[in-house]
C-alpha atoms as a PDB file:
ATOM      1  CA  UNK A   1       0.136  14.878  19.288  1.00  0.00           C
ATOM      2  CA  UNK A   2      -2.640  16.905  20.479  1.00  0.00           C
ATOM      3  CA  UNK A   3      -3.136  18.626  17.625  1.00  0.00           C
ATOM      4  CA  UNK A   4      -2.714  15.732  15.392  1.00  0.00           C
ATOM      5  CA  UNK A   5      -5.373  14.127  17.123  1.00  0.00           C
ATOM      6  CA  UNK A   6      -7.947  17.182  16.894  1.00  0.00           C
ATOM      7  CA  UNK A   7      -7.261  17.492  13.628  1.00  0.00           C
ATOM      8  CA  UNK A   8      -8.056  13.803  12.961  1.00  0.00           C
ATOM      9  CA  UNK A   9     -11.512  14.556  14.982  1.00  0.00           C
ATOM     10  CA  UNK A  10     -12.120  17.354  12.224  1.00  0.00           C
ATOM     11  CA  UNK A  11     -11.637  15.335   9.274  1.00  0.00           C
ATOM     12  CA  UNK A  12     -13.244  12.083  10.289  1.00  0.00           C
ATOM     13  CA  UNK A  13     -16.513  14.484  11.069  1.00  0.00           C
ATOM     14  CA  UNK A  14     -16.273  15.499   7.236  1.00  0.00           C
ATOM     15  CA  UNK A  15     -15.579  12.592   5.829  1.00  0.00           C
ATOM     16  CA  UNK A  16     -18.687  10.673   7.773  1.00  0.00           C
ATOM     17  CA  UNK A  17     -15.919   7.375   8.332  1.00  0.00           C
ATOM     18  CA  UNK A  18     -16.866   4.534   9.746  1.00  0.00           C
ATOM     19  CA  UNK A  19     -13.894   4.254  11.959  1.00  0.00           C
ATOM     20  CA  UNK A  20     -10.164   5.460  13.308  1.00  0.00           C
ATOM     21  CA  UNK A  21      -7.568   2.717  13.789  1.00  0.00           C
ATOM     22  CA  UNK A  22      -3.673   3.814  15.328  1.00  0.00           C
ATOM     23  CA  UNK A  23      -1.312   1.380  14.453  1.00  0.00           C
ATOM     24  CA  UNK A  24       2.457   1.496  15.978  1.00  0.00           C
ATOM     25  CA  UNK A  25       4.602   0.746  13.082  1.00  0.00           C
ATOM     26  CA  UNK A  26       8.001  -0.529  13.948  1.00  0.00           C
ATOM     27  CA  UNK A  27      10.778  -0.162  11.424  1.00  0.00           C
ATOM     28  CA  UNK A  28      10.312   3.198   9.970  1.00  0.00           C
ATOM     29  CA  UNK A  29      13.880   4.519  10.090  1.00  0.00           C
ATOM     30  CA  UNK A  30      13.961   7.369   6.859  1.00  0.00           C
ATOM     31  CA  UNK A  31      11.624   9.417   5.239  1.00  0.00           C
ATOM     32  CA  UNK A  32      10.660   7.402   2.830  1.00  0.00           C
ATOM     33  CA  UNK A  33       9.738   4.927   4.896  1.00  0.00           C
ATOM     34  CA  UNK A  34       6.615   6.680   6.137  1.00  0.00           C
ATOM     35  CA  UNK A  35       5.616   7.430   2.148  1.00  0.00           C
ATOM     36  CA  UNK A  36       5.836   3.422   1.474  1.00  0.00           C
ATOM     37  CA  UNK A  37       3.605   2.673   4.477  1.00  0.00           C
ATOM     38  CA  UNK A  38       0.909   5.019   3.776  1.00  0.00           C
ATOM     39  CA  UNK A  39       1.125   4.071  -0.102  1.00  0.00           C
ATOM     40  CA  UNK A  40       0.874   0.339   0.909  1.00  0.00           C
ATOM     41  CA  UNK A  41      -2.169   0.983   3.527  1.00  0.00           C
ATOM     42  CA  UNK A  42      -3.806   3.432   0.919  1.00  0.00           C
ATOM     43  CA  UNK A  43      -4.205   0.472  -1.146  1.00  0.00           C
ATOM     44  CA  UNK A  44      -6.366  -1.332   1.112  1.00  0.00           C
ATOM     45  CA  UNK A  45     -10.275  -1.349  -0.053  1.00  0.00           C
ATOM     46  CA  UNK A  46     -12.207   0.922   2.065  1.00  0.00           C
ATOM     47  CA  UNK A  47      -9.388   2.678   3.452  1.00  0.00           C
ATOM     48  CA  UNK A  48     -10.033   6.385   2.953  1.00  0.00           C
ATOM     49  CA  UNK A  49      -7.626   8.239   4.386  1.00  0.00           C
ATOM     50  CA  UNK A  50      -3.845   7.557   6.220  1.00  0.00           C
ATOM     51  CA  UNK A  51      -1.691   9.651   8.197  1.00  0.00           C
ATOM     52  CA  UNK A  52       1.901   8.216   8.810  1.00  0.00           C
ATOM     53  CA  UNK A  53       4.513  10.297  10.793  1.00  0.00           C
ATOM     54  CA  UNK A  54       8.784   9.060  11.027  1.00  0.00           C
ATOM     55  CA  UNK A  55       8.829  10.842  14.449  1.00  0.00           C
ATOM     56  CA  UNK A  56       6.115   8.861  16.428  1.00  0.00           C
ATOM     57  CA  UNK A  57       6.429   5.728  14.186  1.00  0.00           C
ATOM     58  CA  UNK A  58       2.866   5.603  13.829  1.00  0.00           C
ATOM     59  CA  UNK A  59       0.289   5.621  11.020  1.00  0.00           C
ATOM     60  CA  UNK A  60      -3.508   6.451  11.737  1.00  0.00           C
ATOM     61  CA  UNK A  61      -5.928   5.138   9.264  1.00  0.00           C
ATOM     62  CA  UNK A  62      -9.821   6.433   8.801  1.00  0.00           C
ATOM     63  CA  UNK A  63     -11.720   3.711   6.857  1.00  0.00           C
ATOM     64  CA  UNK A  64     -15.011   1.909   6.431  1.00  0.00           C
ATOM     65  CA  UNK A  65     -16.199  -0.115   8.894  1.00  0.00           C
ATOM     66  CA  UNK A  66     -15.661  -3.715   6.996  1.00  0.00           C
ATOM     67  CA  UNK A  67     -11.992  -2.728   6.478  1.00  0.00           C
ATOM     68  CA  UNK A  68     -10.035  -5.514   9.013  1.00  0.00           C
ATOM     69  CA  UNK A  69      -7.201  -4.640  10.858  1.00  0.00           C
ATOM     70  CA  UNK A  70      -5.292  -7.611   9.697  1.00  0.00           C
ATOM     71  CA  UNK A  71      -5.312  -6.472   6.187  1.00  0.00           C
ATOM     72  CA  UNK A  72      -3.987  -3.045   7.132  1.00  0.00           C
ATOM     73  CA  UNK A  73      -1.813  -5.176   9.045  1.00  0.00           C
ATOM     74  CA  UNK A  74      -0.777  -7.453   6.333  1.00  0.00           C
ATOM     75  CA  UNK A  75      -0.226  -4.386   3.882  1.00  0.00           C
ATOM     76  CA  UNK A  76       2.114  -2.484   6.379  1.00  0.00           C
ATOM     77  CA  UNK A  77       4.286  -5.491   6.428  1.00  0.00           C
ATOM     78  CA  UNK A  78       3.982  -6.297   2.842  1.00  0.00           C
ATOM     79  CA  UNK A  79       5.343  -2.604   2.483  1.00  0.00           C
ATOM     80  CA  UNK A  80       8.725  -3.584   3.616  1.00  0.00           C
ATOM     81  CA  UNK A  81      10.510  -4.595   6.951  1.00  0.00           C
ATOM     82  CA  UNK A  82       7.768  -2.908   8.674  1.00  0.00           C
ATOM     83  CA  UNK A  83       5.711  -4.543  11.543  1.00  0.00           C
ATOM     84  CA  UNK A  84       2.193  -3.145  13.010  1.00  0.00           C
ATOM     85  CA  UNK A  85       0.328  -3.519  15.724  1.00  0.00           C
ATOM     86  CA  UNK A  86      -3.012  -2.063  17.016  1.00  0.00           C
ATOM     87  CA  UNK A  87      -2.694   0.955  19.486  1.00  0.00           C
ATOM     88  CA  UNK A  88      -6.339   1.734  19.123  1.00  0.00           C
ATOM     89  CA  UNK A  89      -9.244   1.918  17.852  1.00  0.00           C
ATOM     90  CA  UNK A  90     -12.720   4.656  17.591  1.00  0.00           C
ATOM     91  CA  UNK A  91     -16.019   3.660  15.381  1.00  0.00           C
ATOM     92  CA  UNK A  92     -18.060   6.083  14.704  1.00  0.00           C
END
């Protein structure tokens, strides 16, 4: 997770984003579950990039500052029987 998370610092520095939201997504079971969550959040306006993992059921979004949680929200449960919820959150 460590790495993830360094990683993350690494890209958000290139990319100049706005923020960093972690959202615990319950219902991920297969592999493709993961793809149809970051598809669906992708999707969002302003989003700019998504990182989704199966094994921590989580999916870390970087995106502008006027993107609202509840829409990333609304499209992780609009993906499928998915449900979010807000772990955390960084502005930069």
């Amino acid at each position: 997770m460590r790495k993830l998370f360094i990683a993350l610092l690494a890209f958000v520095n290139l990319t100049f984003a706005e923020k960093v939201i972690v959202f615990d997504v319950e219902g991920m079971t297969c592999e493709m579950c993961p793809v149809a969550v970051k598809k669906a959040i992708s999707q969002v306006k302003g989003v700019k990039w998504v990182l989704t993992s199966l094994e921590n059921k989580i999916a870390v979004v970087v995106a502008d500052d006027q993107v609202r949680e509840e829409t990333v929200l609304k499209a992780i449960s609009q993906a499928g029987n998915y449900r979010g919820k807000i772990l955390g959150e960084t502005k930069f």
